[in-house]
C-alpha atoms as a PDB file:
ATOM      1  CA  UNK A   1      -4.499  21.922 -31.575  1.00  0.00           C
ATOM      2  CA  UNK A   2      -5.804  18.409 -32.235  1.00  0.00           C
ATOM      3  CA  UNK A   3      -8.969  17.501 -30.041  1.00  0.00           C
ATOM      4  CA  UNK A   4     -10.082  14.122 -29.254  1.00  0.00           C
ATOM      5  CA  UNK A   5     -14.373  13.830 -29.978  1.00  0.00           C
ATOM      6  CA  UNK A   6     -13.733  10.598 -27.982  1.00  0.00           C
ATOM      7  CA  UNK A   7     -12.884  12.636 -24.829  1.00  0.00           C
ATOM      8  CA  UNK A   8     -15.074  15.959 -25.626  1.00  0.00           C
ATOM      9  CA  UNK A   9     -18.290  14.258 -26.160  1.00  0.00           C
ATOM     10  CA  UNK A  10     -18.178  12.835 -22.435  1.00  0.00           C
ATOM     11  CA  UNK A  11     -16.392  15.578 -20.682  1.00  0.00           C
ATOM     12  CA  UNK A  12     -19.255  18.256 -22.236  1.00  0.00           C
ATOM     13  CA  UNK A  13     -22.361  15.449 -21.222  1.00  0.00           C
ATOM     14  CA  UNK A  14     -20.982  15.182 -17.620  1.00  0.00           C
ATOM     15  CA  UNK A  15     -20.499  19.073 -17.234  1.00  0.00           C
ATOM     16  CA  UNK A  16     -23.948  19.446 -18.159  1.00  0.00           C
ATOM     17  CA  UNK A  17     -24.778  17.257 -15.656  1.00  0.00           C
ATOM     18  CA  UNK A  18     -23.497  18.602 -13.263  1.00  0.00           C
ATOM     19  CA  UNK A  19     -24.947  21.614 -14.066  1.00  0.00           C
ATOM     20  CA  UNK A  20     -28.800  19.843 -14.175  1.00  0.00           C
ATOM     21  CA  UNK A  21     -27.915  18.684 -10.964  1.00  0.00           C
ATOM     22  CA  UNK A  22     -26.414  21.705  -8.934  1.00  0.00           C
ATOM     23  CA  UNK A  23     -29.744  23.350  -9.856  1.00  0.00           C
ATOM     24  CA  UNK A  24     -31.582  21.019  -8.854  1.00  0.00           C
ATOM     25  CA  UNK A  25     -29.906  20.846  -5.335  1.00  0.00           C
ATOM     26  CA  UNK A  26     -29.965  24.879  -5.501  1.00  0.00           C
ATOM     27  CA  UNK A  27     -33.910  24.603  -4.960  1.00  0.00           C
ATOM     28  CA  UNK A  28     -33.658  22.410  -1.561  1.00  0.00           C
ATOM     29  CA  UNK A  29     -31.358  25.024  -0.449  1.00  0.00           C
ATOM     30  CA  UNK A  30     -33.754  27.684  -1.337  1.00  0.00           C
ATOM     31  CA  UNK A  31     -31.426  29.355  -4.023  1.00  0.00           C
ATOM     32  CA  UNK A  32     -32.472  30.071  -7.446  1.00  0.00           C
ATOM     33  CA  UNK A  33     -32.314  27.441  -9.801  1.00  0.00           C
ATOM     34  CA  UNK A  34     -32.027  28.634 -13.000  1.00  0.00           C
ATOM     35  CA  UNK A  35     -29.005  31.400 -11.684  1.00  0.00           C
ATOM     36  CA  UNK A  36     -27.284  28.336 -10.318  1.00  0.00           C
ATOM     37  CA  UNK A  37     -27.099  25.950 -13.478  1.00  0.00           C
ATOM     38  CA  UNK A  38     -25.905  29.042 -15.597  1.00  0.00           C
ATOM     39  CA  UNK A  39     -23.466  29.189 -13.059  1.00  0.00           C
ATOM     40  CA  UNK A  40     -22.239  25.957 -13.161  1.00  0.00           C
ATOM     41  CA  UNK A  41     -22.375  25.841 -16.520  1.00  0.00           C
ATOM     42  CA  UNK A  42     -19.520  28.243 -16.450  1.00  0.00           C
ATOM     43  CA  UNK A  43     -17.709  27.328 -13.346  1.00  0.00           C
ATOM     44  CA  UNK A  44     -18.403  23.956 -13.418  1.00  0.00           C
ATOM     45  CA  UNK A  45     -17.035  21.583 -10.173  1.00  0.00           C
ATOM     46  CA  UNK A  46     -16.121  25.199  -7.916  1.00  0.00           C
ATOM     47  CA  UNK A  47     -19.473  26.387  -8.487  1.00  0.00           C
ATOM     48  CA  UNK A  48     -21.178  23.318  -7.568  1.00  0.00           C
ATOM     49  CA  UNK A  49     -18.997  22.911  -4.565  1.00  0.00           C
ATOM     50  CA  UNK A  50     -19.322  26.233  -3.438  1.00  0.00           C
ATOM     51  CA  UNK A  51     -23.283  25.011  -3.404  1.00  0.00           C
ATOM     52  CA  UNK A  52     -22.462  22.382  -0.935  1.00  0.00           C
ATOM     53  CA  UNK A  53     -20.539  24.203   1.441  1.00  0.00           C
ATOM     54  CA  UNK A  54     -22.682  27.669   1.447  1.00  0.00           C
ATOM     55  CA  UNK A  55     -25.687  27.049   4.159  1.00  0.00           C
ATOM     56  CA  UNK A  56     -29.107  27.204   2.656  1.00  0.00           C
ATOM     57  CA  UNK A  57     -31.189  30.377   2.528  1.00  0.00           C
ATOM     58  CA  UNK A  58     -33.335  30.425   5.666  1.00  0.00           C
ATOM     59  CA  UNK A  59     -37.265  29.402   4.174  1.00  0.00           C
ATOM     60  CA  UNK A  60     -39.843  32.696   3.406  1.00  0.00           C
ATOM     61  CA  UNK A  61     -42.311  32.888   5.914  1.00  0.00           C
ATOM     62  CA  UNK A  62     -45.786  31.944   4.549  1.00  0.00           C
ATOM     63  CA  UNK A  63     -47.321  34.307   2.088  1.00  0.00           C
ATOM     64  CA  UNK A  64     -44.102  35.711   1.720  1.00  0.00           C
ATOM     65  CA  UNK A  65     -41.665  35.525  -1.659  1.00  0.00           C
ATOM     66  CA  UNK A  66     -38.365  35.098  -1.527  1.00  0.00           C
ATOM     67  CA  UNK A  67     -37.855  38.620  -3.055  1.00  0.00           C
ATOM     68  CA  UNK A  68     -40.374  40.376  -0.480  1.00  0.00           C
ATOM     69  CA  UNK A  69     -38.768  38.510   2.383  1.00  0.00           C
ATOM     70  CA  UNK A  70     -35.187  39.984   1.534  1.00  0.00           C
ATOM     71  CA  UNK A  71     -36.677  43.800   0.881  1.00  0.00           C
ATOM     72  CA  UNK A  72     -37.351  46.072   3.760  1.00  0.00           C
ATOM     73  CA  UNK A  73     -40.691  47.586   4.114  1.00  0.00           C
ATOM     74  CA  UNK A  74     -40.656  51.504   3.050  1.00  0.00           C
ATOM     75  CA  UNK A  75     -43.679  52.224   4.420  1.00  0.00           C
ATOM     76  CA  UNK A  76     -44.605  53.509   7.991  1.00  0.00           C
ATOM     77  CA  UNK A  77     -46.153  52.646  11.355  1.00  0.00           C
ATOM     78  CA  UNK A  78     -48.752  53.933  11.217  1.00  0.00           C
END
């Protein structure tokens, strides 16, 4: 198989871009960042439109993490 470096130069630059990118827009949707540009990385254009239609995460309330605001509290009532 004969590949072009005139085509795979640009086609690798812009699918890291678009990876930068869709992690960037993952953290004004309140997803992780980091999870999203791996996953882009791999999926490429379906993972980054899959970004744009999901809705965002709804926001932590204040003090709260994103983790601790997902995890029920064990404890009880008292």
């Amino acid at each position: 198989m004969n590949t072009d470096s005139s085509v795979t130069g640009p086609v690798a630059a812009l699918w890291l871009t678009v990876a930068i990118l869709a992690g960037g827009y993952a953290r004004t949707r309140n997803r992780s960042a980091w999870n999203w540009f791996i996953l882009t990385l791999f999926l490429g254009p379906i993972a980054a439109f899959m970004l744009v239609t999901w809705p965002p995460l709804p926001n932590p309330g204040p003090g709260e993490s994103q983790r601790s605001a997902s995890v029920p509290d064990g404890g009880s009532s008292d």
